[in-house]
Protein backbone atom coordinates (compact mmCIF):
# COMPACT_ATOMS: atom_id res chain seq x y z
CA UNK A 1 1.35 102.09 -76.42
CA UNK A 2 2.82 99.57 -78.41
CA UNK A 3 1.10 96.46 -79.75
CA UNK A 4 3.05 92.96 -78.17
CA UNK A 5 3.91 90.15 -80.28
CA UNK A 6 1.03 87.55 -80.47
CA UNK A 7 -2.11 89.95 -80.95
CA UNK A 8 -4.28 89.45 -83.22
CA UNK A 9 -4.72 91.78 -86.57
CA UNK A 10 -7.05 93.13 -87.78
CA UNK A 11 -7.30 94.81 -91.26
CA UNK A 12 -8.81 98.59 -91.44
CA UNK A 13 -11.39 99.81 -93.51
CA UNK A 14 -9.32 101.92 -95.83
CA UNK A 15 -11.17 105.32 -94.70
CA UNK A 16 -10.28 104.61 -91.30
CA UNK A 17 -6.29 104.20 -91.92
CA UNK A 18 -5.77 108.05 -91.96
CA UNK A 19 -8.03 108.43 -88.91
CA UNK A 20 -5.45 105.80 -87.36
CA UNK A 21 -2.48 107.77 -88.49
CA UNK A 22 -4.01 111.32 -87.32
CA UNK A 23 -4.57 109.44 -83.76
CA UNK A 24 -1.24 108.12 -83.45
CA UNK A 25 0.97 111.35 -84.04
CA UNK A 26 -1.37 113.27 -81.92
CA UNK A 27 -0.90 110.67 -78.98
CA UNK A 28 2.99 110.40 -79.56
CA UNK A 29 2.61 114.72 -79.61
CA UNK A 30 1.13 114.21 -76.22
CA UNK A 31 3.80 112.06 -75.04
CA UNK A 32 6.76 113.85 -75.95
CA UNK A 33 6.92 117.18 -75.56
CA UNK A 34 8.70 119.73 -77.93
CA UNK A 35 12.49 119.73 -76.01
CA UNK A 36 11.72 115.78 -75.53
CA UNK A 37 11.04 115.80 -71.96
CA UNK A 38 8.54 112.83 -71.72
CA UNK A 39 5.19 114.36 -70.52
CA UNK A 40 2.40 111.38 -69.67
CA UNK A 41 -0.99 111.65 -69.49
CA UNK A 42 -3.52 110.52 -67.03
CA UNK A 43 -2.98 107.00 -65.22
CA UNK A 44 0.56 108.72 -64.36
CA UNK A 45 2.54 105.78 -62.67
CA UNK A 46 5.04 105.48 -59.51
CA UNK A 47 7.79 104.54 -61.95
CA UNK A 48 7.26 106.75 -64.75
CA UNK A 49 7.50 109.57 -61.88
CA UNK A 50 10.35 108.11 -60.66
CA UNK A 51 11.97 108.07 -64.14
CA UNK A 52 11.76 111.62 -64.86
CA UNK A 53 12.83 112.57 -62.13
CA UNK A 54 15.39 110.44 -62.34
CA UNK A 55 16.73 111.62 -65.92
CA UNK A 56 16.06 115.44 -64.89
CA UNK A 57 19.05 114.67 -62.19
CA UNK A 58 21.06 112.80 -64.25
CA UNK A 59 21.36 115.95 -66.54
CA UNK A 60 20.88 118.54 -64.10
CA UNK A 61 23.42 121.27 -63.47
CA UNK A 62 24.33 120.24 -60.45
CA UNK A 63 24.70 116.51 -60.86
CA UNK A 64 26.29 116.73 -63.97
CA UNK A 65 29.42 118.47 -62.69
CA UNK A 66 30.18 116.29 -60.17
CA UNK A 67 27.68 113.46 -59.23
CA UNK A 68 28.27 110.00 -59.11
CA UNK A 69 26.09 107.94 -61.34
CA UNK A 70 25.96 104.81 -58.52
CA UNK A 71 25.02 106.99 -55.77
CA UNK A 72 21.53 107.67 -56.99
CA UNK A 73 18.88 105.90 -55.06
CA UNK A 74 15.03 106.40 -54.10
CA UNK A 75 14.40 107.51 -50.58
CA UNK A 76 10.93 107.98 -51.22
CA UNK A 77 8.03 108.26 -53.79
CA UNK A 78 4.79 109.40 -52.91
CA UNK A 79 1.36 110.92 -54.65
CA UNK A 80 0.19 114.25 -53.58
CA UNK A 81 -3.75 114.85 -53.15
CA UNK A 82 -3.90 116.15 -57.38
CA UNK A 83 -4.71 114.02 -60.64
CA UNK A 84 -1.47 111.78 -61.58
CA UNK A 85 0.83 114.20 -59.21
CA UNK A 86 3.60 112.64 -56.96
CA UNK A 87 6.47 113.91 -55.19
CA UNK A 88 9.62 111.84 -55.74
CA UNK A 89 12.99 111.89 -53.09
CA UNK A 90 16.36 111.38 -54.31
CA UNK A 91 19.42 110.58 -52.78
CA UNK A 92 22.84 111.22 -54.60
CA UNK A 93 26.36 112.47 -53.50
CA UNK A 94 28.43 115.02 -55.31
CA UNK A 95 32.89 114.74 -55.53
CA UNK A 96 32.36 118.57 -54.32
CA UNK A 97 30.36 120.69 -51.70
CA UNK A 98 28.05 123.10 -53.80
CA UNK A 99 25.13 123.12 -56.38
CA UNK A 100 24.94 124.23 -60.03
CA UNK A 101 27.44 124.31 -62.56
CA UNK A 102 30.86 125.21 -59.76
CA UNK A 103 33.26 125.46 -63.05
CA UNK A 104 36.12 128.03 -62.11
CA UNK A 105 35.30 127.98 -58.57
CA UNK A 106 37.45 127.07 -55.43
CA UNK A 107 35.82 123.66 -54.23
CA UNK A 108 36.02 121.87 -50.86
CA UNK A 109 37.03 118.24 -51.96
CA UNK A 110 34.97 116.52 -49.77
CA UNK A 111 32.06 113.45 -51.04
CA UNK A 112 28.68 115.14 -50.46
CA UNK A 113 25.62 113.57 -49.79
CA UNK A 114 22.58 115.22 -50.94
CA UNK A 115 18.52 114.71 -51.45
CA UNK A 116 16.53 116.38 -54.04
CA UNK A 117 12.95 116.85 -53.87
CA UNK A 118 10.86 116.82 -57.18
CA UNK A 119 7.61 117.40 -57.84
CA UNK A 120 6.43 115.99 -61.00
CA UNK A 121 2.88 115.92 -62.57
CA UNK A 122 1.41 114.19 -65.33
CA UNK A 123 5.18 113.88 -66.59
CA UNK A 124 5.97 117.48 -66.28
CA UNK A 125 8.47 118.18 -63.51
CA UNK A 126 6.69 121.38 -61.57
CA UNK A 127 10.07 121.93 -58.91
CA UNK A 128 13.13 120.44 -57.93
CA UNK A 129 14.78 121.57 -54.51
CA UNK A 130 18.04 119.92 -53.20
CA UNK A 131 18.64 119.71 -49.63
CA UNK A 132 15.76 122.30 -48.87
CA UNK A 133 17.82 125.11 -50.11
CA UNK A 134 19.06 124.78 -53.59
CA UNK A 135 16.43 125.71 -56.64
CA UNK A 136 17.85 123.34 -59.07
CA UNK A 137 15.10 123.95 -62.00
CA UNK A 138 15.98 127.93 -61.91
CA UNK A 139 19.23 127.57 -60.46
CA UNK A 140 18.75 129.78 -57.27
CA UNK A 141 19.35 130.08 -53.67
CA UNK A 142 16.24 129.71 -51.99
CA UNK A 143 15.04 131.76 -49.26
CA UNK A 144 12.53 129.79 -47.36
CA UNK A 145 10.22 129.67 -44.92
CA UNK A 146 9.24 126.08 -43.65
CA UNK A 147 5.62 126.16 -43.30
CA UNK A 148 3.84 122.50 -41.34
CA UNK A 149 0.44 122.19 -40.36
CA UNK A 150 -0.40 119.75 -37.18
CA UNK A 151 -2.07 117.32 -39.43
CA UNK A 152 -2.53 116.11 -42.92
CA UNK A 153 -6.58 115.23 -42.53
CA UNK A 154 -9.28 117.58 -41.20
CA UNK A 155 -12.68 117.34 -40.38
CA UNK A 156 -14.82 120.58 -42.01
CA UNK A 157 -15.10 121.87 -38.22
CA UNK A 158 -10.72 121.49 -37.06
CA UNK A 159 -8.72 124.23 -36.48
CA UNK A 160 -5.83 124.26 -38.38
CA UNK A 161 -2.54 124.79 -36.37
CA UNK A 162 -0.03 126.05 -38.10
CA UNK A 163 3.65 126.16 -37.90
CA UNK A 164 6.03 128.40 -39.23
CA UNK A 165 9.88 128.37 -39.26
CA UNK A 166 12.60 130.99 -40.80
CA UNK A 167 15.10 128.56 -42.06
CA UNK A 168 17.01 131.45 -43.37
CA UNK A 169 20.19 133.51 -41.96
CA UNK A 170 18.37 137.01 -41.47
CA UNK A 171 15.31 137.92 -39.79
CA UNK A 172 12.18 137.83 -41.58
CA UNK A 173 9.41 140.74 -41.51
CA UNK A 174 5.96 139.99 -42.23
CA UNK A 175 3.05 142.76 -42.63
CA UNK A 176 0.69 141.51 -39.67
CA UNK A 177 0.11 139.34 -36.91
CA UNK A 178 -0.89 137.11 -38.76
CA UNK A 179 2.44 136.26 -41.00
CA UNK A 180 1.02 136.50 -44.01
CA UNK A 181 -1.22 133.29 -43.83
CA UNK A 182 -3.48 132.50 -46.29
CA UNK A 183 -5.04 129.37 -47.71
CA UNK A 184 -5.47 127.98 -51.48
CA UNK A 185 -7.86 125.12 -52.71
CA UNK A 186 -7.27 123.55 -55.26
CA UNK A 187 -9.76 123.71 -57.99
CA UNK A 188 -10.10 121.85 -61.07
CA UNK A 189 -6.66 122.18 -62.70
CA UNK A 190 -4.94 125.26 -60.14
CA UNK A 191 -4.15 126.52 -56.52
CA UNK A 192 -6.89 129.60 -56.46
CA UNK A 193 -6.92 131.49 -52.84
CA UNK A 194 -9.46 130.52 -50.52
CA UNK A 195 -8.91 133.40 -47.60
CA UNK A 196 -6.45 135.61 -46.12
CA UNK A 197 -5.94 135.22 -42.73
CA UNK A 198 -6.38 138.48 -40.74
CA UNK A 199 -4.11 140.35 -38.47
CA UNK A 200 -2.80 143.37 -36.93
CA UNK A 201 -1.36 145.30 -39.65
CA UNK A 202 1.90 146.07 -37.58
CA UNK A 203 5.37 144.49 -38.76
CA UNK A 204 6.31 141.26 -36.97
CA UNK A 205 9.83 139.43 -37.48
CA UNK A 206 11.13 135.85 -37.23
CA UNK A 207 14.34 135.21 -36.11
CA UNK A 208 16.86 133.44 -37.96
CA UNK A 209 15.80 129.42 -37.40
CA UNK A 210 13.08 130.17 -34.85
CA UNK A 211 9.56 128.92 -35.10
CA UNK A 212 6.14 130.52 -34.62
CA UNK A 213 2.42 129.08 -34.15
CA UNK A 214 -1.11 130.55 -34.75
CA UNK A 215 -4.14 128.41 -34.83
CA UNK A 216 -6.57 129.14 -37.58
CA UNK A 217 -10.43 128.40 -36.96
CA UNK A 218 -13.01 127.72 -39.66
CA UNK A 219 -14.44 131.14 -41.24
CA UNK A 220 -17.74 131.10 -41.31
CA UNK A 221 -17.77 132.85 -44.31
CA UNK A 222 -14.98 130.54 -46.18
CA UNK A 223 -15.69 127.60 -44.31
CA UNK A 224 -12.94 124.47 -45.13
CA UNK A 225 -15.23 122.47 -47.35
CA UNK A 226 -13.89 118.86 -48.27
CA UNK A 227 -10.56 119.09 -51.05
CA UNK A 228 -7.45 119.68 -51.03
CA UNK A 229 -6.06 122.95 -49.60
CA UNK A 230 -2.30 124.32 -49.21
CA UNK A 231 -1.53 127.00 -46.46
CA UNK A 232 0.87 129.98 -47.46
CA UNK A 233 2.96 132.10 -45.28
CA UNK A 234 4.49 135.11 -47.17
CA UNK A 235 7.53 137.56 -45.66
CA UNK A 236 10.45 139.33 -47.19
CA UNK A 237 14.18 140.39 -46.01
CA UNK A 238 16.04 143.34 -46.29
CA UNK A 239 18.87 143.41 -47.48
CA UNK A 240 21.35 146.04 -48.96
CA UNK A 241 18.79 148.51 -49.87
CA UNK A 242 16.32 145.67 -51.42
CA UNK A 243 13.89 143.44 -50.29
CA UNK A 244 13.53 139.44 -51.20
CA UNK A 245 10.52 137.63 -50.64
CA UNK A 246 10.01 134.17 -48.64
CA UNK A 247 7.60 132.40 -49.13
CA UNK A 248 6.67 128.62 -47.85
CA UNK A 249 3.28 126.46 -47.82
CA UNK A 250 2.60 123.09 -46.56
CA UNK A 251 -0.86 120.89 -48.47
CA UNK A 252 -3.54 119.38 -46.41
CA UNK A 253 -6.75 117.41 -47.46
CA UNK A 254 -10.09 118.35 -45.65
CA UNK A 255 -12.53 115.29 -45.90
């Protein structure tokens, strides 16, 4: 942080002028990480999330080809239930339909709006999806599964509903009745897994863009003890000879 005009000064005992020094590179090495993406510390803020997230779109693949620089705008901005973590929406349309760099290819010239999701924490962006399908940090398709839960606050002694959707094109398999549920808490400074839900070990599918439900109760060997959680639902697709996983997950805070 920089000192504003009008403080007072003070002079340093000359012993303590290298400490100063040492302290001041080492905070500025914090700050600024090594390819210059700005990485803040704790007492993260709404607009320095919104600001990264901002300049990772700005030079992203996708934007960069065709994106208009006026279209950008906030939709939404809000912290998720982990130290100086918040999940920022963008809006911005393209001159193009597509994602990722579309040089050489045959483009529909049509103005597209889009939103991008990021997830950014302490200044380091953890995920960027556009429009739910589009992997713009790696640059992939994504094969999802949308996974919802019936609420964002439990009591220790709720069931969890859960909801799960194949938002892909092809049917999804999943190794049980259970469709490959399981639960994470979230534990210090990671996601570490909390149970597997068990199921009949037979293989179950999910239509293209139909739902399922199972309600999970408390075990009472892994009971749902106050924190944050995140329930996972795991399934793959076959397709020419291989298989690609799906995965989605949805967070929820039990208090």
């Amino acid at each position: 942080m920089l000192a504003g005009e009008g403080m007072q000064r003070f002079a340093l005992h000359p012993r303590f002028r290298l400490a100063t020094v040492i302290i001041a590179v080492a905070s500025l090495s914090l700050v600024l990480g090594v390819s210059g993406v700005v990485q803040l510390g704790f007492g993260f803020t709404e607009e320095e999330a919104v600001q990264v997230a901002k300049d990772f779109l700005m030079n992203s693949p996708t934007f960069r080809f065709d994106g208009l620089a006026d279209s950008v705008k906030i939709v939404s901005a809000n912290t998720l239930d982990r130290p100086s973590t918040w999940r920022i929406e963008l809006g911005f349309t393209c001159r193009h339909a597509g994602y990722g760099d579309r040089t050489g290819m045959i483009l529909l010239m049509v103005l597209t709006n889009h939103q991008i999701s990021l997830v950014v924490q302490k200044g380091v962006l953890e995920s960027a999806v556009i429009d739910d399908v589009w992997d713009e940090l790696n640059q992939i398709w994504l094969a999802t599964l949308k996974v919802t839960t019936d609420k964002t606050m439990y009591e220790e002694e709720d069931n969890v509903t859960v909801t799960i959707k194949n938002t892909t094109d092809q049917t999804v398999k999943f190794g049980s009745t259970a469709y490959g549920v399981s639960f994470d808490k979230w534990q210090e400074d990671r996601w570490m897994l909390h149970y597997s839900v068990a199921g009949a070990e037979v293989i179950v599918t999910l239509e293209p863009k139909k739902a399922t439900q199972l309600t999970v109760e408390p075990s009472k060997d892994r009971p749902f003890t106050p924190g944050q959680y995140r329930v996972v639902s795991t399934g793959w697709i076959e397709e020419d000879n291989s298989t690609l996983q799906v995965v989605g997950h949805s967070e929820f805070t039990v208090q």
